[in-house]
N, C-alpha and C. Protein backbone atom coordinates (compact mmCIF):
# COMPACT_ATOMS: atom_id res chain seq x y z
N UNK A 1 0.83 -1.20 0.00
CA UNK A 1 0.00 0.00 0.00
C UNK A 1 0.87 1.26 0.00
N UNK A 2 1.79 1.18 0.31
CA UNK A 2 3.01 2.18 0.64
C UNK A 2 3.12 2.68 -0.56
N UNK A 3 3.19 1.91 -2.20
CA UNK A 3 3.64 2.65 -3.13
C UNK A 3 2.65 3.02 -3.52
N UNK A 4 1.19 2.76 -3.45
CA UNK A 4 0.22 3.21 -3.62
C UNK A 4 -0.15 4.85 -3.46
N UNK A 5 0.39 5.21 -2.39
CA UNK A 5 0.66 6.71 -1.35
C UNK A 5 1.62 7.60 -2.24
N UNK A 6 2.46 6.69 -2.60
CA UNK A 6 4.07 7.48 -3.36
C UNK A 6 3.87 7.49 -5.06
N UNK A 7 2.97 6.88 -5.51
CA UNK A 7 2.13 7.04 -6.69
C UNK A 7 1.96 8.44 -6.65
N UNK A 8 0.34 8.20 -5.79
CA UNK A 8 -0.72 9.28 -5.72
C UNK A 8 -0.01 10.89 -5.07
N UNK A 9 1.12 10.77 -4.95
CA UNK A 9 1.39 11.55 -4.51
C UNK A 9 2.41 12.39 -5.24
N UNK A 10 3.18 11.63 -5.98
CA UNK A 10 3.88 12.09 -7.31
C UNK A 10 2.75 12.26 -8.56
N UNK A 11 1.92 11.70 -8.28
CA UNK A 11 0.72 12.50 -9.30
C UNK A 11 0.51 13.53 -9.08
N UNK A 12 -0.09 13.69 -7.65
CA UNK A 12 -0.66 15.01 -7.30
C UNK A 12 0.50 16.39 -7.43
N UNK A 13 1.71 16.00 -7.16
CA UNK A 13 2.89 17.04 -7.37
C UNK A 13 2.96 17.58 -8.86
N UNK A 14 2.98 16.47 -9.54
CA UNK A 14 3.06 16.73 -11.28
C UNK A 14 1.67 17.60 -11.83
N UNK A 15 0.61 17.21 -11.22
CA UNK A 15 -0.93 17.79 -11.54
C UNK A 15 -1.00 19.26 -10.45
N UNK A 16 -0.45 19.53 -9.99
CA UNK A 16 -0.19 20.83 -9.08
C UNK A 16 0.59 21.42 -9.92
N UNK A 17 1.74 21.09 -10.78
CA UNK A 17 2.85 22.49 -11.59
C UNK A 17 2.08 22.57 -12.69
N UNK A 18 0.88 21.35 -13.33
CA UNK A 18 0.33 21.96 -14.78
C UNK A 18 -1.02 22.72 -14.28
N UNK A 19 -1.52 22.28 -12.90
CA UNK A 19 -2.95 23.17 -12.75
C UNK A 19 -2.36 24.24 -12.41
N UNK A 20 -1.60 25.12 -11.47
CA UNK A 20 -1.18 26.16 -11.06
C UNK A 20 -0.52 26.75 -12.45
N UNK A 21 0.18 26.36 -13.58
CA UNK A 21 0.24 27.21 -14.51
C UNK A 21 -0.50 27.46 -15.35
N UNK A 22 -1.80 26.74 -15.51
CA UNK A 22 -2.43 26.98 -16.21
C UNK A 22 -3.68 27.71 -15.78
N UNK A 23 -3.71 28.01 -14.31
CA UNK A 23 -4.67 28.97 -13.87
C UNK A 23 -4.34 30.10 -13.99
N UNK A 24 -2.92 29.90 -13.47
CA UNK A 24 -2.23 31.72 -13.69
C UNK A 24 -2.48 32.14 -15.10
N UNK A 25 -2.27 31.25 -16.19
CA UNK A 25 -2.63 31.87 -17.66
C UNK A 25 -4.48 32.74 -17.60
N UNK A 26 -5.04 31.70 -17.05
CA UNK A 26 -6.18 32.39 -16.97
C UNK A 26 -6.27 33.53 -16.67
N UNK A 27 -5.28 34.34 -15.72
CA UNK A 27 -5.91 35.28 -14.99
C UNK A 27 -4.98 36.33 -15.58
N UNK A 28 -4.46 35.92 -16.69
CA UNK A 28 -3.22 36.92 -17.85
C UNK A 28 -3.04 36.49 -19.10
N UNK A 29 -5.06 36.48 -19.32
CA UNK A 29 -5.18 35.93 -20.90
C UNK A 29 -4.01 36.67 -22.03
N UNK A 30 -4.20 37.80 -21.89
CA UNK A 30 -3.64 39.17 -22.97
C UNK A 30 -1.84 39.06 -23.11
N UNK A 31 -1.53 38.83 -22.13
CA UNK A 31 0.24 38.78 -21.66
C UNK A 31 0.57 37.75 -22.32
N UNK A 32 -0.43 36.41 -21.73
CA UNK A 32 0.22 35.08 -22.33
C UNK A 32 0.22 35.13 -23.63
N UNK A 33 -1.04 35.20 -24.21
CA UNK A 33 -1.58 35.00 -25.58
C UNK A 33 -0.47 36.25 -26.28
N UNK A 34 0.06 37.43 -25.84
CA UNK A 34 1.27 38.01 -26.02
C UNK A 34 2.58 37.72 -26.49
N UNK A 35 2.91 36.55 -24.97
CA UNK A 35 4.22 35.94 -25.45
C UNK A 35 3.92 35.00 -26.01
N UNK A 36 2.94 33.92 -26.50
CA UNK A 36 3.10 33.23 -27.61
C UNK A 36 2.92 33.81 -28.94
N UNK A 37 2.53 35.11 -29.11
CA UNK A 37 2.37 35.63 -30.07
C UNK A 37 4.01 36.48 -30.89
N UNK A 38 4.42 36.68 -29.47
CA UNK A 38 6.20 36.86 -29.61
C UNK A 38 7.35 36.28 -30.03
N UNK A 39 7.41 34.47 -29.68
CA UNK A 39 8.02 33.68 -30.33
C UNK A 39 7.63 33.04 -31.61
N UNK A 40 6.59 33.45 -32.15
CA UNK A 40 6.44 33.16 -33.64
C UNK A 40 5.07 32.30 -33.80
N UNK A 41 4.78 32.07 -33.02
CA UNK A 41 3.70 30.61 -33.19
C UNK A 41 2.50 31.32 -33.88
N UNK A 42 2.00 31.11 -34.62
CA UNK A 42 0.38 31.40 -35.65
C UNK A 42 -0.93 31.06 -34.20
N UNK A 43 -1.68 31.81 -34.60
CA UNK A 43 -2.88 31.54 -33.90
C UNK A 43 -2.65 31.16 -32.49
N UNK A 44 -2.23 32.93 -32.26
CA UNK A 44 -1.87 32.54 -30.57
C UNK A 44 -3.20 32.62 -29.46
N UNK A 45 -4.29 32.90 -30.15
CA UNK A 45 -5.36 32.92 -28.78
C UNK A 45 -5.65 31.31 -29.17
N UNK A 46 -5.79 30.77 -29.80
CA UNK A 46 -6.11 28.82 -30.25
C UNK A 46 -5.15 28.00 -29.78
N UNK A 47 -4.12 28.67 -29.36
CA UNK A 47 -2.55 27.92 -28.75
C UNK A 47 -2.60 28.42 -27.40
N UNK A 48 -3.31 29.44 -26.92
CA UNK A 48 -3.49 29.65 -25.38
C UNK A 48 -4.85 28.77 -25.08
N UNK A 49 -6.03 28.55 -25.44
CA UNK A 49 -6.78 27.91 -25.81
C UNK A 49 -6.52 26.24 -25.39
N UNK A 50 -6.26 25.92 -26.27
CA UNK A 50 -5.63 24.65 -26.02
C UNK A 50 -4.76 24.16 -24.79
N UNK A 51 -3.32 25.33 -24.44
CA UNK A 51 -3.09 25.02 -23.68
C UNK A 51 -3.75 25.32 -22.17
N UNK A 52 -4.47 26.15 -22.16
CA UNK A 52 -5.87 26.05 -20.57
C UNK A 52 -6.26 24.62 -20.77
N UNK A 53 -6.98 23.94 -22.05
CA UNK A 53 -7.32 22.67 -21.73
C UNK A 53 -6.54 21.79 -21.75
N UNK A 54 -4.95 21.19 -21.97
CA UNK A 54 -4.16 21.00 -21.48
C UNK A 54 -3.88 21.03 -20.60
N UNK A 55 -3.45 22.28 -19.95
CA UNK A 55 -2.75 22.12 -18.09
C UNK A 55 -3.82 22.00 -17.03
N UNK A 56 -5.05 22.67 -17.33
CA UNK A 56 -6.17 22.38 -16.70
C UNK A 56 -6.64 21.47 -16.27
N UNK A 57 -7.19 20.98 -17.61
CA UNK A 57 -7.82 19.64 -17.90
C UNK A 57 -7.26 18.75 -17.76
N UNK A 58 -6.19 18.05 -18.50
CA UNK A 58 -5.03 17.52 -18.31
C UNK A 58 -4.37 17.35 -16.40
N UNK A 59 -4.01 18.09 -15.85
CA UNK A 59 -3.38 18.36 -14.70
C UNK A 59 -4.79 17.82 -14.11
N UNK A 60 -6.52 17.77 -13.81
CA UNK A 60 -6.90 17.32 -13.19
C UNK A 60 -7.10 16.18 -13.70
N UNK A 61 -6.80 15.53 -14.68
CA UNK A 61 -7.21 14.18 -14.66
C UNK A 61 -6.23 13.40 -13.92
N UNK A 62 -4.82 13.60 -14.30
CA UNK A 62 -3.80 13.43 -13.73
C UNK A 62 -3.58 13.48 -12.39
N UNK A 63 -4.49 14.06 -11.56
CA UNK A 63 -5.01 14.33 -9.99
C UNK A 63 -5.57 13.33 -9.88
N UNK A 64 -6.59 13.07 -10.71
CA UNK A 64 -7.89 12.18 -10.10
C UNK A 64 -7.35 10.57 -10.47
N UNK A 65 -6.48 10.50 -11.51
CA UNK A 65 -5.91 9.11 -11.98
C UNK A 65 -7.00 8.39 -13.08
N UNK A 66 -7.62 9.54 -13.93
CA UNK A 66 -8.33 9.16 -15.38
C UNK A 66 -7.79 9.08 -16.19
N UNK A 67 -8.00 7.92 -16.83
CA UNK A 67 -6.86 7.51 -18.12
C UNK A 67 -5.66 8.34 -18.28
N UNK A 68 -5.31 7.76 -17.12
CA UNK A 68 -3.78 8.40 -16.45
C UNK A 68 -2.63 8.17 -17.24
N UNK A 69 -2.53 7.21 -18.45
CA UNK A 69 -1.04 6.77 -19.28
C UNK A 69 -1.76 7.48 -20.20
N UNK A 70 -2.57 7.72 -21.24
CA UNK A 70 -2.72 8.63 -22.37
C UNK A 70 -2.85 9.82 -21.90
N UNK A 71 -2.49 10.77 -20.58
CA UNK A 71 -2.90 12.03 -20.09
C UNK A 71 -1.64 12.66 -19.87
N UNK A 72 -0.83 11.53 -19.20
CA UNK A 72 0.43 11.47 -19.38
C UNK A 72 1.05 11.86 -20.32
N UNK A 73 1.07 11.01 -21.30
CA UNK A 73 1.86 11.35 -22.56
C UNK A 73 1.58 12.58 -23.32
N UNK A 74 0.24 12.71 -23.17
CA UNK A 74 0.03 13.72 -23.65
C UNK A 74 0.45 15.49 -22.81
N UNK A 75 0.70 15.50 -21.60
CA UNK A 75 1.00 16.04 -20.81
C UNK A 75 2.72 15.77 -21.39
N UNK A 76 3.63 15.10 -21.52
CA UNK A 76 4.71 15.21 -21.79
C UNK A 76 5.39 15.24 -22.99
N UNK A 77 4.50 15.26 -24.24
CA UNK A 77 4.39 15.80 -25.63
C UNK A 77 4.19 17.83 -25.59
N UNK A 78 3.29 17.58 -24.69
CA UNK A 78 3.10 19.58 -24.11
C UNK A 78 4.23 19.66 -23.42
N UNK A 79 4.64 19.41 -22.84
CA UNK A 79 5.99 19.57 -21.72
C UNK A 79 7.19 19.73 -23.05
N UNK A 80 7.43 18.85 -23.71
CA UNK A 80 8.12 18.64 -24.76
C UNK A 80 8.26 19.57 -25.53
N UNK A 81 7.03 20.26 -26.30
CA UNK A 81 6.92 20.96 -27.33
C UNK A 81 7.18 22.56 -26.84
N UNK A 82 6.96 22.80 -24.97
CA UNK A 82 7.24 24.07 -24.48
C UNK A 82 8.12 24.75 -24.12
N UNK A 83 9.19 23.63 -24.23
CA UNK A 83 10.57 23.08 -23.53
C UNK A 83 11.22 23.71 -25.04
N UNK A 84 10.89 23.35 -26.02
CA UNK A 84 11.68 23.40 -27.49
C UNK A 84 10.94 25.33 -28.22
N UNK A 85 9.63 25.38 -27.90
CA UNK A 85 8.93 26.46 -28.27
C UNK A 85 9.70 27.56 -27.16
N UNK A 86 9.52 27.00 -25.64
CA UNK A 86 9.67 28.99 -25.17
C UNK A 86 11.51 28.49 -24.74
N UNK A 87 11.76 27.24 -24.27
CA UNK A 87 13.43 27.39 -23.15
C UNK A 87 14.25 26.85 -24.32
N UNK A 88 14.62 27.45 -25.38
CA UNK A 88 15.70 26.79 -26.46
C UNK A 88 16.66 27.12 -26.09
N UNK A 89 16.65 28.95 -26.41
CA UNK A 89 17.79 29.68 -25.93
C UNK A 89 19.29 29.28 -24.61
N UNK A 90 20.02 28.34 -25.09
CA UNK A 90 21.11 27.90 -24.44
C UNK A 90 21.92 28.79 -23.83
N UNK A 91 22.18 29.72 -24.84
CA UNK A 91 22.86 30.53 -23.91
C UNK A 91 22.47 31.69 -23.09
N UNK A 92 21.25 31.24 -22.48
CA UNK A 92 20.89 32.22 -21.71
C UNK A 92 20.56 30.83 -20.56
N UNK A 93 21.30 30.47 -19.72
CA UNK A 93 21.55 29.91 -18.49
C UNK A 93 20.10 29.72 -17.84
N UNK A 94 18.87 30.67 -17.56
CA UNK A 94 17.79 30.36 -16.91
C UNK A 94 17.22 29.97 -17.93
N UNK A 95 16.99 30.05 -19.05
CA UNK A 95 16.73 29.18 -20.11
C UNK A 95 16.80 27.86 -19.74
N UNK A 96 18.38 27.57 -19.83
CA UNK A 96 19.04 25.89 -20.16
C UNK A 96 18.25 25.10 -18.68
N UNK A 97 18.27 26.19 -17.49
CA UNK A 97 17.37 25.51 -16.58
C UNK A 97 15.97 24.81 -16.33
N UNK A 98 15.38 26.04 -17.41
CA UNK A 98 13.77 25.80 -17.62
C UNK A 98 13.84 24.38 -18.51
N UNK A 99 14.70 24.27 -19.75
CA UNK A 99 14.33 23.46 -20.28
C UNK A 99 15.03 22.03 -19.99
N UNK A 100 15.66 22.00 -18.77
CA UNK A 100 16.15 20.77 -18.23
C UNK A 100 15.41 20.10 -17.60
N UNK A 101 14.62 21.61 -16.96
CA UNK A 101 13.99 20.79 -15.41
C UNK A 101 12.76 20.38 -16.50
N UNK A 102 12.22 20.96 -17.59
CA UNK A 102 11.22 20.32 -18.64
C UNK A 102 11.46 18.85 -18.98
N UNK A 103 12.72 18.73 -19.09
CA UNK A 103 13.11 17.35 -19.17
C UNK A 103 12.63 16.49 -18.34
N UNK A 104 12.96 16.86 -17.07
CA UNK A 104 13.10 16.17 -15.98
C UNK A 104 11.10 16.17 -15.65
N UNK A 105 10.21 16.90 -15.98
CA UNK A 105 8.91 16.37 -15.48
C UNK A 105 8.05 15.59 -17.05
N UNK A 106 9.35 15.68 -17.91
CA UNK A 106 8.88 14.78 -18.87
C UNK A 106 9.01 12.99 -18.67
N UNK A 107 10.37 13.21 -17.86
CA UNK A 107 10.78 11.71 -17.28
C UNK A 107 9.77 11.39 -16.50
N UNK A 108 9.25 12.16 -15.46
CA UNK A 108 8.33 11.63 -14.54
C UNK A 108 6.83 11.10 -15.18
N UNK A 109 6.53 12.02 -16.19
CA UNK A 109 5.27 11.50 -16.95
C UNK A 109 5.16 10.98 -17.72
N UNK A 110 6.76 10.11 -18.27
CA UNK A 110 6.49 8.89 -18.49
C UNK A 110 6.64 7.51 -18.24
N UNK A 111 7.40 7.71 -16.48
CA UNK A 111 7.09 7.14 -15.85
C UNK A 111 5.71 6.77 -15.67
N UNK A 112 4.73 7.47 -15.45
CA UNK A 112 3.46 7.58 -15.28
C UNK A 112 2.72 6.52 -16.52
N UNK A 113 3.33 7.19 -17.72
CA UNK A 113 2.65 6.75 -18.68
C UNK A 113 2.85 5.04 -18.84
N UNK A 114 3.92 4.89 -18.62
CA UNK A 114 4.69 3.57 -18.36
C UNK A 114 3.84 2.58 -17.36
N UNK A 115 3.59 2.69 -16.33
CA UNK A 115 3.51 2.38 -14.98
C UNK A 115 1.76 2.52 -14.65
N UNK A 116 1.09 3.53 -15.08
CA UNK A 116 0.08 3.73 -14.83
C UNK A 116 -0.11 4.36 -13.45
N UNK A 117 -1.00 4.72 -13.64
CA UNK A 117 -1.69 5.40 -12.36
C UNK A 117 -1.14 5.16 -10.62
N UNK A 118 -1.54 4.21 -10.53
CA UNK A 118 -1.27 3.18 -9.27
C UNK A 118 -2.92 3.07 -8.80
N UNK A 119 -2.89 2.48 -7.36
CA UNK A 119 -3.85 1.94 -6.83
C UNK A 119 -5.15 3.08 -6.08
N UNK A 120 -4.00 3.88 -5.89
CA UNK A 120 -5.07 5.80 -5.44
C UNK A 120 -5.63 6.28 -6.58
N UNK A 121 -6.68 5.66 -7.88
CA UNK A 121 -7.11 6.59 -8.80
C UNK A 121 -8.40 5.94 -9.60
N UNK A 122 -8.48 6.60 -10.62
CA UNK A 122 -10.22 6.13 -10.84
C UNK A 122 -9.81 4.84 -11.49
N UNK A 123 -8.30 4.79 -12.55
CA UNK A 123 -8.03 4.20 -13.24
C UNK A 123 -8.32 2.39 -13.00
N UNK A 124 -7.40 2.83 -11.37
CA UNK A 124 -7.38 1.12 -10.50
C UNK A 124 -9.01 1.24 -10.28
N UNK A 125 -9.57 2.00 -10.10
CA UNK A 125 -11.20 1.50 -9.25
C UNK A 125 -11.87 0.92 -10.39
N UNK A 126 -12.23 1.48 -11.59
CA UNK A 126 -12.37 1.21 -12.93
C UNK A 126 -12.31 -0.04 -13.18
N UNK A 127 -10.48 -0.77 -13.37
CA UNK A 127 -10.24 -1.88 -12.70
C UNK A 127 -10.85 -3.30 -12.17
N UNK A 128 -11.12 -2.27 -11.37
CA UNK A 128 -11.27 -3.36 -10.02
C UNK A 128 -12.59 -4.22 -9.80
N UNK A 129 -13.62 -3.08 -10.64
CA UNK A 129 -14.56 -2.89 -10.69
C UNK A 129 -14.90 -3.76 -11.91
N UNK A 130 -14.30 -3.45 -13.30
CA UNK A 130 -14.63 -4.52 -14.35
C UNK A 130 -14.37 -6.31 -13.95
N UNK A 131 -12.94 -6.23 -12.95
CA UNK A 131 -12.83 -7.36 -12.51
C UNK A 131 -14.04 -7.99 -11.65
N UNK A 132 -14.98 -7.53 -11.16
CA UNK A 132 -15.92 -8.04 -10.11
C UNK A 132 -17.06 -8.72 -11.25
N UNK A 133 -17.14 -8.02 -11.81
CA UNK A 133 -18.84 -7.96 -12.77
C UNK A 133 -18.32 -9.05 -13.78
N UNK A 134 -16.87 -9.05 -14.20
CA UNK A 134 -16.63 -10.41 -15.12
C UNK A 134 -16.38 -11.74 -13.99
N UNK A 135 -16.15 -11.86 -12.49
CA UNK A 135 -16.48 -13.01 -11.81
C UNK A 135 -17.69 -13.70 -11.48
């Protein structure tokens, strides 16, 4: 049961840095939709857009443990693509940081994706649950 706890709990850490950034976007539609409009990207209110339902959406499923390995990946394809879109710039040092530590919560979500959920989520109840009704 122990890793069960250390699951749900490295979920909840990973679903806390995409819900907390993606609320703050909310509340600085104009700025964000700004700086993606700054590094080049086309159709920056449809790319802020997306990403609210991404870190949002995404980050609570990832809380709750709903189809937790495709939420995942998809959560670390966004991690991926934000990492290469805003932290390229190498030689600017807080850059090379942003896009390391991007690295580094890409490893964790696919751990996730790998591994699944664990036993704290809808995924296992789901589970557990198809297992009863087919005995």
């Amino acid at each position: 049961m122990r890793d069960a706890y250390i699951a749900a709990i490295g979920r909840f850490f990973l679903a806390l840095l995409f819900l907390g950034s993606g609320l703050s976007k909310l509340g600085a539609a104009d700025a964000t939709i700004g700086y993606i409009a700054s590094v080049g990207l086309p159709f920056a209110g449809l790319v802020y857009a997306l990403t609210l339902i991404v870190e949002v959406g995404g980050g609570l499923l990832l809380l709750i443990g709903f189809q937790t390995r495709a939420i995942a990946a998809i959560l670390g394809l966004f991690t991926l693509a934000a990492a290469v879109t805003f932290h390229s710039n190498f030689a600017d040092q807080n850059q090379m940081i942003h896009f390391m530590k991007n690295l580094a919560i890409i490893g964790g979500l696919l751990q996730i994706a790998a591994m699944g959920a664990g036993q704290l989520s809808l995924d296992a109840r789901r589970e557990r649950k198809a297992l009863l009704q087919t005995a």
